[in-house]
PDB file of N, CA and C in Angstrom:
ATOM      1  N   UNK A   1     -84.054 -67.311 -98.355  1.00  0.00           N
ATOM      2  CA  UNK A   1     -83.818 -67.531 -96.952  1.00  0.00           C
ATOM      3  C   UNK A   1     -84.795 -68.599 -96.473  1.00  0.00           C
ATOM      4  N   UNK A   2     -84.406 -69.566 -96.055  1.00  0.00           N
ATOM      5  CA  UNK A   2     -84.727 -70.767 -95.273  1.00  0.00           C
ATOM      6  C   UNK A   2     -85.694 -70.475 -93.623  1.00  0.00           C
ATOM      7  N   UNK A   3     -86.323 -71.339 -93.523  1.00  0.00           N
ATOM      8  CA  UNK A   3     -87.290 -71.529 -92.277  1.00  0.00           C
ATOM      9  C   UNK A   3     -87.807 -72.419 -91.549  1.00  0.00           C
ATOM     10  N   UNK A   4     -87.571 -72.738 -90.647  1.00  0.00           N
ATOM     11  CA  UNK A   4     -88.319 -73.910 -89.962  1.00  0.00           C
ATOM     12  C   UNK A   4     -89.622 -73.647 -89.195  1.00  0.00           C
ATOM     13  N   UNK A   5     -91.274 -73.985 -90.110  1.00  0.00           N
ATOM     14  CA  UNK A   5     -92.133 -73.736 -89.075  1.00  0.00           C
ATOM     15  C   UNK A   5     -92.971 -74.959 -88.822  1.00  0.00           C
ATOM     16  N   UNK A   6     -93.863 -74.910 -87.548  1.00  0.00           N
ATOM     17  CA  UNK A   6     -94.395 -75.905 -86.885  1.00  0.00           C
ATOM     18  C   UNK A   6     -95.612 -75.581 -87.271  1.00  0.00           C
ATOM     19  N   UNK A   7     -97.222 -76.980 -87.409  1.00  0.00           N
ATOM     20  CA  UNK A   7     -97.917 -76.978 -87.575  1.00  0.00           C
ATOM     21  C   UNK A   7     -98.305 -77.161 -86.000  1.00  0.00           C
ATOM     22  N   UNK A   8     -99.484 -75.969 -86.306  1.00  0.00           N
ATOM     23  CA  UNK A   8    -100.070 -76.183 -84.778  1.00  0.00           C
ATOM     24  C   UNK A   8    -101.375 -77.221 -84.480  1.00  0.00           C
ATOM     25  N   UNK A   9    -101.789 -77.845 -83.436  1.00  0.00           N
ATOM     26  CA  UNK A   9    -102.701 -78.855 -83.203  1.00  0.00           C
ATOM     27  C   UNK A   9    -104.031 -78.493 -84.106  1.00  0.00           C
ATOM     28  N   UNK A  10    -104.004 -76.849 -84.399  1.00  0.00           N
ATOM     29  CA  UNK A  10    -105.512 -76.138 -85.463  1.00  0.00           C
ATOM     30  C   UNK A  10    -105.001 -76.383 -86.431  1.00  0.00           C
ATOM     31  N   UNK A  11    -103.610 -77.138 -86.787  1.00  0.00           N
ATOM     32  CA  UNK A  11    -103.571 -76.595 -88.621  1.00  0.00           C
ATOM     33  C   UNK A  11    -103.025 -75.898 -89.150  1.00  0.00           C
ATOM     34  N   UNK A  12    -102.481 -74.701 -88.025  1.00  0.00           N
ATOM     35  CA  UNK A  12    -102.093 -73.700 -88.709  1.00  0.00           C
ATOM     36  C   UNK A  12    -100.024 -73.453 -88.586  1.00  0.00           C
ATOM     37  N   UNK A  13    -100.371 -72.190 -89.609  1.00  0.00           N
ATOM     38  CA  UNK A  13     -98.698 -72.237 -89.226  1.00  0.00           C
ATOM     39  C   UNK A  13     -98.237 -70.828 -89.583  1.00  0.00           C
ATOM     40  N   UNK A  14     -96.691 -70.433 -88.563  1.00  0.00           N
ATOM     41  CA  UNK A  14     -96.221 -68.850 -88.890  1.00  0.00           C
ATOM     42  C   UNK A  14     -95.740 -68.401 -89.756  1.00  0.00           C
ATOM     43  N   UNK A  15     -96.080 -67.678 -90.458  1.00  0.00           N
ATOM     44  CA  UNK A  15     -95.151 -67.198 -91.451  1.00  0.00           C
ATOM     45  C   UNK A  15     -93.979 -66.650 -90.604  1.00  0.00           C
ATOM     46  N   UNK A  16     -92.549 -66.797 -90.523  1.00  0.00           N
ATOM     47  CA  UNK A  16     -91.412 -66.150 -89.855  1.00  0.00           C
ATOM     48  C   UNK A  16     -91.134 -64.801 -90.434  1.00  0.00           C
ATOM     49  N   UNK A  17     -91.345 -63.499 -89.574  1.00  0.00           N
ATOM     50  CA  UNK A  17     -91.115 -62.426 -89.979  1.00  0.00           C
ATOM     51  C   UNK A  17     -90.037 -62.041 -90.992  1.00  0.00           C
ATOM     52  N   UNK A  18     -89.306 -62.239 -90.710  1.00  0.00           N
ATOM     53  CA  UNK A  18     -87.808 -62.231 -92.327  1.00  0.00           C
ATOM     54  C   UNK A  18     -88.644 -62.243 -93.414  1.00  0.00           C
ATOM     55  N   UNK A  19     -89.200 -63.795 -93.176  1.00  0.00           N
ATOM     56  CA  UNK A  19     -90.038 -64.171 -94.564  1.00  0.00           C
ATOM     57  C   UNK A  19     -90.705 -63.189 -94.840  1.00  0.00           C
ATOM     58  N   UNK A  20     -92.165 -62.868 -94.109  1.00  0.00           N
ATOM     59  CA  UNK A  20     -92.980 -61.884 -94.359  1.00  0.00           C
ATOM     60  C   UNK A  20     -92.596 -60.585 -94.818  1.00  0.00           C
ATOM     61  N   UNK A  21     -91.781 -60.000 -94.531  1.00  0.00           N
ATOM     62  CA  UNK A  21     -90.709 -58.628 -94.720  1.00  0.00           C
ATOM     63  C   UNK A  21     -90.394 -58.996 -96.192  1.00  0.00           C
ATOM     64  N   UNK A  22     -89.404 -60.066 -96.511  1.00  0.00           N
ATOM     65  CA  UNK A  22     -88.814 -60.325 -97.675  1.00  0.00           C
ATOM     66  C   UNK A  22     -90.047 -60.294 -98.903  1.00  0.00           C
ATOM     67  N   UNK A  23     -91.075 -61.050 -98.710  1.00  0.00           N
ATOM     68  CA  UNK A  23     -92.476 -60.965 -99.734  1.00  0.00           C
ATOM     69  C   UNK A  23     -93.390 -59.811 -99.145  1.00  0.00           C
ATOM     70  N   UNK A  24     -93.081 -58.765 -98.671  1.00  0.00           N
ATOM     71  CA  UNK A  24     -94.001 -57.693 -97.880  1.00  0.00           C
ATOM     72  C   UNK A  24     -95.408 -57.935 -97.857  1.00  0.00           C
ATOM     73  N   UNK A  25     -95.641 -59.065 -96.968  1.00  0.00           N
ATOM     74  CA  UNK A  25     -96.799 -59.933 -96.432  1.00  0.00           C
ATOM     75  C   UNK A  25     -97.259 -59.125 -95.426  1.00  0.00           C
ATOM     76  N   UNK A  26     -98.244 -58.423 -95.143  1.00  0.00           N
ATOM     77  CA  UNK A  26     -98.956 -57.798 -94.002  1.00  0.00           C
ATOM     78  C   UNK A  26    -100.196 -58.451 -93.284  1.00  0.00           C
ATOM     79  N   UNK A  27    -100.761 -58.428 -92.272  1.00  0.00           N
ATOM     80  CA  UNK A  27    -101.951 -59.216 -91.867  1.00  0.00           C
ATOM     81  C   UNK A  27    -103.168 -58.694 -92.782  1.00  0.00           C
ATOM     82  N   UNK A  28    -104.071 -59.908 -92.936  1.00  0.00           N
ATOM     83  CA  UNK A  28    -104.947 -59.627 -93.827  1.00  0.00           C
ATOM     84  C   UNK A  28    -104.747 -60.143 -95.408  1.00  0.00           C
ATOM     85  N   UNK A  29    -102.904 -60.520 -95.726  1.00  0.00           N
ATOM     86  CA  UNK A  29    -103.140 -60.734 -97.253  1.00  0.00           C
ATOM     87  C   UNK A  29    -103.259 -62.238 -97.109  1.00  0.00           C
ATOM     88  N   UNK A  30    -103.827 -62.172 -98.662  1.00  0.00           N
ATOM     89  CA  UNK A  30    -104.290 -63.872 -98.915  1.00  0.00           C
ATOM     90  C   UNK A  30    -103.088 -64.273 -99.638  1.00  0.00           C
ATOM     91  N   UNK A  31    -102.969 -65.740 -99.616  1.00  0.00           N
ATOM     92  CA  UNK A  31    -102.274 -66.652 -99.978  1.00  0.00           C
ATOM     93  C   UNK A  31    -103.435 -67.903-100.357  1.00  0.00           C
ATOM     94  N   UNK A  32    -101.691 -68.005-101.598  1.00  0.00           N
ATOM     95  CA  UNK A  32    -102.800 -69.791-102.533  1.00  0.00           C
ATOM     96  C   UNK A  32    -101.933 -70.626-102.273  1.00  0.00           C
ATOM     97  N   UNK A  33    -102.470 -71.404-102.089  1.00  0.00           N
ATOM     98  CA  UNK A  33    -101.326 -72.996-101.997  1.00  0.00           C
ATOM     99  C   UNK A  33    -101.836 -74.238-102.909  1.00  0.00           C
ATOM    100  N   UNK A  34    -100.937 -75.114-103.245  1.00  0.00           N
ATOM    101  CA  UNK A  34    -101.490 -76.525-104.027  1.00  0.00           C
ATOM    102  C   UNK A  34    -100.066 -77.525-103.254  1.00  0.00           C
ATOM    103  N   UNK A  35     -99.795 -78.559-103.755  1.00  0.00           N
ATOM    104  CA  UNK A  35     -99.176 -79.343-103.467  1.00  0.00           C
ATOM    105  C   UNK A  35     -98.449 -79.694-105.009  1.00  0.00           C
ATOM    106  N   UNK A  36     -97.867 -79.870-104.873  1.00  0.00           N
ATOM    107  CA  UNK A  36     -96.715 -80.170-106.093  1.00  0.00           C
ATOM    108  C   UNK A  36     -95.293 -80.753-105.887  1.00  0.00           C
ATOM    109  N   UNK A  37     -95.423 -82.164-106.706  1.00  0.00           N
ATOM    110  CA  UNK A  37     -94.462 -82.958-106.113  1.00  0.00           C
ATOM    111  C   UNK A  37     -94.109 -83.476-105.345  1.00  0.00           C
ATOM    112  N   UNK A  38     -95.392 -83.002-103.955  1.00  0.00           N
ATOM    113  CA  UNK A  38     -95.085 -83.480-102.504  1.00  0.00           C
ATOM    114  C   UNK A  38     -94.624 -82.592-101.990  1.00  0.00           C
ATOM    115  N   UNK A  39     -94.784 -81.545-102.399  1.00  0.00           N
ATOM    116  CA  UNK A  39     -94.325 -80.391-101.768  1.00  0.00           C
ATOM    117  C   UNK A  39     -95.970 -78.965-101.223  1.00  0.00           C
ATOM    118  N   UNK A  40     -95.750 -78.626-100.410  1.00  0.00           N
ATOM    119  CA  UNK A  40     -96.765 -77.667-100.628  1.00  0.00           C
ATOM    120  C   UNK A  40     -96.067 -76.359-100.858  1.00  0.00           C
ATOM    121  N   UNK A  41     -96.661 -75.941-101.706  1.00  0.00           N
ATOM    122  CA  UNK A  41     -96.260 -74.668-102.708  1.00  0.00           C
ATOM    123  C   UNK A  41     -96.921 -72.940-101.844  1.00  0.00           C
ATOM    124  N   UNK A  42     -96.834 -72.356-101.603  1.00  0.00           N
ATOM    125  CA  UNK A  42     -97.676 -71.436-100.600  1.00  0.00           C
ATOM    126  C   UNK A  42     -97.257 -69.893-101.691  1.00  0.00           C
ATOM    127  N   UNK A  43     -97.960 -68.980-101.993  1.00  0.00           N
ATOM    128  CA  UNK A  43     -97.632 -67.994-103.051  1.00  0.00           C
ATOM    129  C   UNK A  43     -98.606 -66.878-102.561  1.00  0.00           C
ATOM    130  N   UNK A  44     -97.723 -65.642-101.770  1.00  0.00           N
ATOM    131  CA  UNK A  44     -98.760 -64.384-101.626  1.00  0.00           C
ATOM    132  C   UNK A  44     -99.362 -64.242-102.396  1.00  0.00           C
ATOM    133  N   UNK A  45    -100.886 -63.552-102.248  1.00  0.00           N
ATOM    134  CA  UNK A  45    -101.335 -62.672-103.410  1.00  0.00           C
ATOM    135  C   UNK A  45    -101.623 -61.348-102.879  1.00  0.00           C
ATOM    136  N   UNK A  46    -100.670 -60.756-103.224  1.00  0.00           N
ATOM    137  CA  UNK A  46    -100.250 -59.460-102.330  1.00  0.00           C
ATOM    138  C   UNK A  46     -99.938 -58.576-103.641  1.00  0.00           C
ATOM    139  N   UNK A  47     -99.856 -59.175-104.470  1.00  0.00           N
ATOM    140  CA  UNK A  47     -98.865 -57.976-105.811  1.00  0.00           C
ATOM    141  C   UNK A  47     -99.553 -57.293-106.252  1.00  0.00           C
ATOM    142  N   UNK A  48     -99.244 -55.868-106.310  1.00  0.00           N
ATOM    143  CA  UNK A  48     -99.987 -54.676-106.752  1.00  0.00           C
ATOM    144  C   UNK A  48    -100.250 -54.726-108.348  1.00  0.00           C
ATOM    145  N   UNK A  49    -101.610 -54.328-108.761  1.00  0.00           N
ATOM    146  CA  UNK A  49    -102.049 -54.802-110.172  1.00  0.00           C
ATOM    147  C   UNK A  49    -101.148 -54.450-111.133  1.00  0.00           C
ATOM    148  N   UNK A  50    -100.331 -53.034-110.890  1.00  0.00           N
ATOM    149  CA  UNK A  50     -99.693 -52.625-111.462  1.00  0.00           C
ATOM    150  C   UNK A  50     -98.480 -52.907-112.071  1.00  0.00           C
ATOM    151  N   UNK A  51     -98.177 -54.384-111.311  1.00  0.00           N
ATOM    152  CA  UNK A  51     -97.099 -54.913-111.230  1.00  0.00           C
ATOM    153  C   UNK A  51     -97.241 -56.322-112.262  1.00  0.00           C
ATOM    154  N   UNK A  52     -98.831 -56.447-112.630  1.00  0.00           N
ATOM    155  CA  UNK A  52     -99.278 -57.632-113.394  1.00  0.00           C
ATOM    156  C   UNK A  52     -99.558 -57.002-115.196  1.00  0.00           C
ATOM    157  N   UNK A  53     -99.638 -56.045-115.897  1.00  0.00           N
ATOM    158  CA  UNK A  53     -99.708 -55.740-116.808  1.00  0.00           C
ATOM    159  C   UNK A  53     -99.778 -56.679-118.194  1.00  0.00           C
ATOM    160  N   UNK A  54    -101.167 -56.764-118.722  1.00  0.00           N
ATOM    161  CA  UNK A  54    -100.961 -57.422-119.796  1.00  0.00           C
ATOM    162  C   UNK A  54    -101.503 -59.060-119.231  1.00  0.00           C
ATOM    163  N   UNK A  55    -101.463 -59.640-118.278  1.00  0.00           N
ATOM    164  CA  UNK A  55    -101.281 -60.876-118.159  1.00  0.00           C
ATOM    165  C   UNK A  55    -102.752 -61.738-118.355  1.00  0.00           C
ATOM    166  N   UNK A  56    -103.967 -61.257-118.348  1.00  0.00           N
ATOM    167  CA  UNK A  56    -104.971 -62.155-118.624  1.00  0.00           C
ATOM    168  C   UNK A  56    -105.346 -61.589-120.263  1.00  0.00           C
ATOM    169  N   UNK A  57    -104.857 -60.080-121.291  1.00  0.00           N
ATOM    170  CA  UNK A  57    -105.066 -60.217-121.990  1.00  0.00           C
ATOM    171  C   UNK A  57    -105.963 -59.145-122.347  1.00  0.00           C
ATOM    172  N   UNK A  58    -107.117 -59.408-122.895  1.00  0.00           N
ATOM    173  CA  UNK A  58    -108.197 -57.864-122.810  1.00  0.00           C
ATOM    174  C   UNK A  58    -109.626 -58.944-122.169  1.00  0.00           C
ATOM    175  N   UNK A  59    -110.056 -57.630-121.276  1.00  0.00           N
ATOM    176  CA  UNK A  59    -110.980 -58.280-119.863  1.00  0.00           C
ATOM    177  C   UNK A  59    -112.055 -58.835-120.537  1.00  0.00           C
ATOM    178  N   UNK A  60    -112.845 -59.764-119.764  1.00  0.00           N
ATOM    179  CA  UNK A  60    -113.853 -60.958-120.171  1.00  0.00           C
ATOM    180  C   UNK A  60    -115.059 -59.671-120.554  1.00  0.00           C
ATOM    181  N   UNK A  61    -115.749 -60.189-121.267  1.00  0.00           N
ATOM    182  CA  UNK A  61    -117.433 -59.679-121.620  1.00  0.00           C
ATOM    183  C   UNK A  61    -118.373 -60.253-120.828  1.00  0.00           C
ATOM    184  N   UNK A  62    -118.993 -59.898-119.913  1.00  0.00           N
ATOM    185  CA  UNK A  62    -120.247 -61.033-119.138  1.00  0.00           C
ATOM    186  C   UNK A  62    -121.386 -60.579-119.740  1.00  0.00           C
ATOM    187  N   UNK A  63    -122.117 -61.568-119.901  1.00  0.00           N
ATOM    188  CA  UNK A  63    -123.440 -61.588-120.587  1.00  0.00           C
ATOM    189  C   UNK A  63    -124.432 -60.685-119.791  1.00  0.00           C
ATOM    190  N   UNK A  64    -124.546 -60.367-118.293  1.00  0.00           N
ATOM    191  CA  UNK A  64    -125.578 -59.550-117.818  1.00  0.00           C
ATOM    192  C   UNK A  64    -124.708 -58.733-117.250  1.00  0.00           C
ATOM    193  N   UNK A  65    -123.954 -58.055-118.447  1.00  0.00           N
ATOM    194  CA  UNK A  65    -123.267 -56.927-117.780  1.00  0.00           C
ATOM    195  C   UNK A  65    -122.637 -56.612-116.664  1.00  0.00           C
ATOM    196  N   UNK A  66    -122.686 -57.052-116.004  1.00  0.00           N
ATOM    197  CA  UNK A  66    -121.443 -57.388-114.470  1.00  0.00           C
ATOM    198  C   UNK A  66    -120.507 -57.709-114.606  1.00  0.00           C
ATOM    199  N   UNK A  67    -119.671 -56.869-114.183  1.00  0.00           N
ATOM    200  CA  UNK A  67    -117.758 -57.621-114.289  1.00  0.00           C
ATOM    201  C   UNK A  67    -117.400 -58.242-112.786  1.00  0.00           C
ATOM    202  N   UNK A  68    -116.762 -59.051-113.178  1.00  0.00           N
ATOM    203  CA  UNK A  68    -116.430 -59.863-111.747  1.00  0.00           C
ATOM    204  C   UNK A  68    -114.901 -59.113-111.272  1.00  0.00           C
ATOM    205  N   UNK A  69    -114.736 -59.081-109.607  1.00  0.00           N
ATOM    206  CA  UNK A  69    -113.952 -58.329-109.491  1.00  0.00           C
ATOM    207  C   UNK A  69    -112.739 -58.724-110.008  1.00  0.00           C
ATOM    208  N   UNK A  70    -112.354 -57.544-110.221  1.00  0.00           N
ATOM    209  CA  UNK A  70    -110.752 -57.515-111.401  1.00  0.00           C
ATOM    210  C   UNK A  70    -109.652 -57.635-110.202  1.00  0.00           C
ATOM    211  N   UNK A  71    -109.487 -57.587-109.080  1.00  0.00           N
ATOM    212  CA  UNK A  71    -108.300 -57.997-108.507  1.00  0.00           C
ATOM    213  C   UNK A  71    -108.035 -59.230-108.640  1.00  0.00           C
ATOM    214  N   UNK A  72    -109.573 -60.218-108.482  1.00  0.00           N
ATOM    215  CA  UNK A  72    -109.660 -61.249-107.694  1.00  0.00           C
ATOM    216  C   UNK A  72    -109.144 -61.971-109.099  1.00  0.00           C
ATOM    217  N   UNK A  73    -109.715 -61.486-110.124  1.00  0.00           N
ATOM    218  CA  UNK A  73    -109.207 -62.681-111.118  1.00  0.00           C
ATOM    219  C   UNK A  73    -107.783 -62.532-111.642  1.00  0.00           C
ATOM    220  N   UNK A  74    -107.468 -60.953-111.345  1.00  0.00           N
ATOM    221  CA  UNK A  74    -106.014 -60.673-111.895  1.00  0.00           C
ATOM    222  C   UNK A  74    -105.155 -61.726-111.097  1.00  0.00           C
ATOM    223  N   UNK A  75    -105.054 -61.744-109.799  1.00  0.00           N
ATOM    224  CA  UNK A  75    -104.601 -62.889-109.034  1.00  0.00           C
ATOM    225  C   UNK A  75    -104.623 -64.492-109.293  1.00  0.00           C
ATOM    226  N   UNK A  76    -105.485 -64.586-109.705  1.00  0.00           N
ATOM    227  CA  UNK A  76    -105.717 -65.986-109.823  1.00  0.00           C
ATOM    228  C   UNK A  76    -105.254 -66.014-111.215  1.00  0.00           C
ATOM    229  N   UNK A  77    -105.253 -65.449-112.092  1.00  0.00           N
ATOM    230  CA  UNK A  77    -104.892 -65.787-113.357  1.00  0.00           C
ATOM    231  C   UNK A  77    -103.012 -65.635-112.769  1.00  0.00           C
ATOM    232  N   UNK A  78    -102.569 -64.603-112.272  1.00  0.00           N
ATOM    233  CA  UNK A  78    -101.281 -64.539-111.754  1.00  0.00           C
ATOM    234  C   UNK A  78    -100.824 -65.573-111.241  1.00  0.00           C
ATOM    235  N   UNK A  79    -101.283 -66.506-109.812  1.00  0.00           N
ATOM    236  CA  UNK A  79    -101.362 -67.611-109.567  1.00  0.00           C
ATOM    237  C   UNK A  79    -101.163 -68.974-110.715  1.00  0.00           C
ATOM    238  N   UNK A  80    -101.578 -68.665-111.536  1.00  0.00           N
ATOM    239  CA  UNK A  80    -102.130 -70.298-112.547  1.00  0.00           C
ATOM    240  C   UNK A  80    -100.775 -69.852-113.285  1.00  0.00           C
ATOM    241  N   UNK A  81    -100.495 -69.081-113.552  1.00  0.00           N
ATOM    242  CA  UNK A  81     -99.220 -68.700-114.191  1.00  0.00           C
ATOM    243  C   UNK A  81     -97.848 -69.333-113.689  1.00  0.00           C
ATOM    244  N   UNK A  82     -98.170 -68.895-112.503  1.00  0.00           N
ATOM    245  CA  UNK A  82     -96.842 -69.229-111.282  1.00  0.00           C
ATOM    246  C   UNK A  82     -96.890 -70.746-111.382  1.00  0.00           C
ATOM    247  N   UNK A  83     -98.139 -71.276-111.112  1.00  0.00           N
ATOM    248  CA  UNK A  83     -98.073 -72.926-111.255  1.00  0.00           C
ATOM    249  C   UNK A  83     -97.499 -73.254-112.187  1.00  0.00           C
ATOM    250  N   UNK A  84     -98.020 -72.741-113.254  1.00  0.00           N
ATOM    251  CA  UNK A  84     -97.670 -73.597-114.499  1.00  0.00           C
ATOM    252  C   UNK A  84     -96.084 -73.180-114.932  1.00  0.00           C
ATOM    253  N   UNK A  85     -95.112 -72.241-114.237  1.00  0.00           N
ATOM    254  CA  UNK A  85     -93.991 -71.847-114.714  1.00  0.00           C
ATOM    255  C   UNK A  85     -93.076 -73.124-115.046  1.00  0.00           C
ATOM    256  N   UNK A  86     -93.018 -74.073-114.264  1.00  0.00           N
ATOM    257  CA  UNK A  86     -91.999 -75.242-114.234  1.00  0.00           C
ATOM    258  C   UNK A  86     -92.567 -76.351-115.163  1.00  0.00           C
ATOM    259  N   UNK A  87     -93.403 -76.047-116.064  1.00  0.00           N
ATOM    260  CA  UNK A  87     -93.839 -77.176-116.978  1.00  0.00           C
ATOM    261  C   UNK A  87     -94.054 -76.086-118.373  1.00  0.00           C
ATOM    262  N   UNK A  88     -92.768 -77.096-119.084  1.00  0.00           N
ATOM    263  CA  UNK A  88     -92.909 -76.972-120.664  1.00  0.00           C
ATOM    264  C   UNK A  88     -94.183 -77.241-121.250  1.00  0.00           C
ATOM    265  N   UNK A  89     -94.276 -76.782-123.092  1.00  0.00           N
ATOM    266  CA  UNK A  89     -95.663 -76.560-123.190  1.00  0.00           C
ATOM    267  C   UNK A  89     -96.433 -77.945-123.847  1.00  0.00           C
ATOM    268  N   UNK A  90     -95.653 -78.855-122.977  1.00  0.00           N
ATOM    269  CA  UNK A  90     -95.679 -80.623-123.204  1.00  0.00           C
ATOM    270  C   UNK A  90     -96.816 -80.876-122.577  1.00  0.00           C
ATOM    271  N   UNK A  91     -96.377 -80.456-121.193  1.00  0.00           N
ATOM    272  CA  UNK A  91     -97.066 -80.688-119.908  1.00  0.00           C
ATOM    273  C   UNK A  91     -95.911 -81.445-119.230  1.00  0.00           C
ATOM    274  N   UNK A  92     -94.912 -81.575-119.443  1.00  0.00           N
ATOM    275  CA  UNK A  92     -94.134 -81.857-118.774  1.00  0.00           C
ATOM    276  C   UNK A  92     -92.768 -81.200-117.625  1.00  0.00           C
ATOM    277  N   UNK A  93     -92.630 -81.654-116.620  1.00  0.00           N
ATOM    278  CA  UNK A  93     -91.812 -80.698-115.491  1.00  0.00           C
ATOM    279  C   UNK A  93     -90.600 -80.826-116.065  1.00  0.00           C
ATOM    280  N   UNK A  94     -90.025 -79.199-116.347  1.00  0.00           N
ATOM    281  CA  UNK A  94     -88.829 -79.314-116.719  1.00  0.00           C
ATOM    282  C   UNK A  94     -88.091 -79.369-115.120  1.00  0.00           C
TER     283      UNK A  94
END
């Protein structure tokens, strides 16, 4: 489903409720964006971990024993994924 939104004089802009409903976006969740192709790309990070299984692999070892938080990287590794979906393992955009 399609949307027309306006950038406001701050920068900012609405997510249109449909939208938000359709990706069950609530206030408070974060979103990543990049630009691609000339396009800006915008991707909740809203998805429950449970829903990511398997995807970074078995968790990092840190040298002074501290784990860095596991949402934050489950996401971002989720994220880099999503980017990279439209490019073969060339590096090229299929």
């Amino acid at each position: 489903m399609n949307a027309n939104m306006t950038l406001t004089a701050k920068g900012q802009m609405t997510v249109p409720k449909h939208l938000r409903d359709q990706l069950q976006m609530k206030p408070g969740d974060k979103c990543y964006a990049w630009i691609r192709d000339g396009e800006l790309i915008i991707v909740p990070r809203n998805k429950p971990l449970a829903d990511l299984p398997g995807i970074l692999g078995r968790p990092p070892r840190e040298s002074d024993g501290a784990l860095p938080d596991v949402k934050t990287v489950v996401m971002d590794a989720a994220v880099e994924r999503f980017k990279h979906a439209d490019t073969d393992p060339d590096g090229e955009s299929r």
